[in-house]
Protein backbone atom coordinates (compact mmCIF):
# COMPACT_ATOMS: atom_id res chain seq x y z
CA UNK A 1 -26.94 -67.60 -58.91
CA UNK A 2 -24.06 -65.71 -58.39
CA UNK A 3 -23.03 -64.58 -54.97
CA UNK A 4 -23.50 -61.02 -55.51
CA UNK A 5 -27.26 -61.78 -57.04
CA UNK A 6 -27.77 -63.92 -53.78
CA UNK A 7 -26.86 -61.02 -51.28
CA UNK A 8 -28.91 -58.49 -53.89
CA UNK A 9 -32.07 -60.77 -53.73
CA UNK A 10 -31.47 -61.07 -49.68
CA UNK A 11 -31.36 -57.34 -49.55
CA UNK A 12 -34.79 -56.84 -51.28
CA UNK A 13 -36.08 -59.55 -49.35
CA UNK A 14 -34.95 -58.11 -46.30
CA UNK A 15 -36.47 -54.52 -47.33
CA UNK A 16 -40.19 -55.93 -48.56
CA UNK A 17 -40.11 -57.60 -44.82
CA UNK A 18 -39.16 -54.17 -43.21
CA UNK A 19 -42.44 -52.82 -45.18
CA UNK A 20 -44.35 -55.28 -43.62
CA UNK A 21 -43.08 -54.39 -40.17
CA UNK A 22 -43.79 -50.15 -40.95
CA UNK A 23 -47.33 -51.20 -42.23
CA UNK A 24 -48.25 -52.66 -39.38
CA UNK A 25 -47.41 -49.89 -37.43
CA UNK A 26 -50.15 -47.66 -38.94
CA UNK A 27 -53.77 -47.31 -37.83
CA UNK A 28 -55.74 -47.71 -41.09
CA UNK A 29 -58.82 -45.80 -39.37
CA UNK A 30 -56.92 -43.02 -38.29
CA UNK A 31 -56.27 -42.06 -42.06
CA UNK A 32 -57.93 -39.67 -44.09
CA UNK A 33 -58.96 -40.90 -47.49
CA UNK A 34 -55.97 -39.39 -49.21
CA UNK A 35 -53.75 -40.69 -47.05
CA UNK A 36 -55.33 -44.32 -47.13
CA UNK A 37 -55.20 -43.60 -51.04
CA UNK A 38 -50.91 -43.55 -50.32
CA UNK A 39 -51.07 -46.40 -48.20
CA UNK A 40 -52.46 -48.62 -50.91
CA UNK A 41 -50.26 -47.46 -53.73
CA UNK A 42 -47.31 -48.41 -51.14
CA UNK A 43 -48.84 -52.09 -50.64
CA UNK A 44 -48.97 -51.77 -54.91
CA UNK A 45 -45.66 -50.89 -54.93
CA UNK A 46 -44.79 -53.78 -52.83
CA UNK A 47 -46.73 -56.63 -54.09
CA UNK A 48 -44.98 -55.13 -57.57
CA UNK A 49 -41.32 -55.58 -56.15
CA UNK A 50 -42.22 -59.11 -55.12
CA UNK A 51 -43.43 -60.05 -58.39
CA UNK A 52 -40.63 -58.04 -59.81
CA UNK A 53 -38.11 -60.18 -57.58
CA UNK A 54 -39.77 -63.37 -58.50
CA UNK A 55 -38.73 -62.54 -62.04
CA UNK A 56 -35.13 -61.86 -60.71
CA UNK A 57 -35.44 -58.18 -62.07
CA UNK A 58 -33.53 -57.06 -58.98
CA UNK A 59 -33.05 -53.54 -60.38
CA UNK A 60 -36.92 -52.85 -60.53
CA UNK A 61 -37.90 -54.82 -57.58
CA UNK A 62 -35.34 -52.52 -55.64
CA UNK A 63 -36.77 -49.19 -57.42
CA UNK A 64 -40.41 -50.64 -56.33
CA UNK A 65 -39.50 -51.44 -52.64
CA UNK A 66 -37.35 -47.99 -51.81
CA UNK A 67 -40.77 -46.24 -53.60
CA UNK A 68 -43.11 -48.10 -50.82
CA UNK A 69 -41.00 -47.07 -48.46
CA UNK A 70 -40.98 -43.78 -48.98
CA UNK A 71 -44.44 -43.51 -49.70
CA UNK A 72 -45.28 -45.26 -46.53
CA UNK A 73 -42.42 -42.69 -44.54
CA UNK A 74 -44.21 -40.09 -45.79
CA UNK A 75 -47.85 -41.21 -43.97
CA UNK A 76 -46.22 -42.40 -40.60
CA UNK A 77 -43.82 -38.79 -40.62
CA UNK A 78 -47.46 -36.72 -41.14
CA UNK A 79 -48.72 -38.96 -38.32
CA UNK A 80 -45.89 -38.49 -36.28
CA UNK A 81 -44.68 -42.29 -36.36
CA UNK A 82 -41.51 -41.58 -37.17
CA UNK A 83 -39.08 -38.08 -36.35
């Protein structure tokens, strides 16, 4: 793998673990429906840019991670996680 394709891959890895982190942060109980509804299609969106990476599709798995991030901003800024 080229070294640019290394320090892409790294840089997704290092995002879907940054996801992990900001999930853990939220209270799952504290969540209306709706918003547990976002929370899930974030963890989609994240299993998706794993399985994405795994295929070395480093575009998509990107496009997937940034998504469950800012799906999961979204939550923690309406719960005041986050300014």
């Amino acid at each position: 793998m080229s070294s640019a394709r290394q320090s892409i891959g790294n840089r997704i890895n290092k995002d879907i673990s940054m996801f992990s982190e900001s999930i853990s942060s939220i209270d799952m109980q504290s969540l209306s429906a709706e918003e547990r509804e976002v929370v899930e299609l974030a963890k989609m969106y994240a299993a998706d840019s794993k399985a994405w990476l795994s295929k070395k599709d480093y575009n998509t798995s990107f496009a997937s991670i940034s998504y469950a991030h800012g799906l999961l901003d979204a939550i923690r800024k309406l719960k005041q996680l986050i300014d």
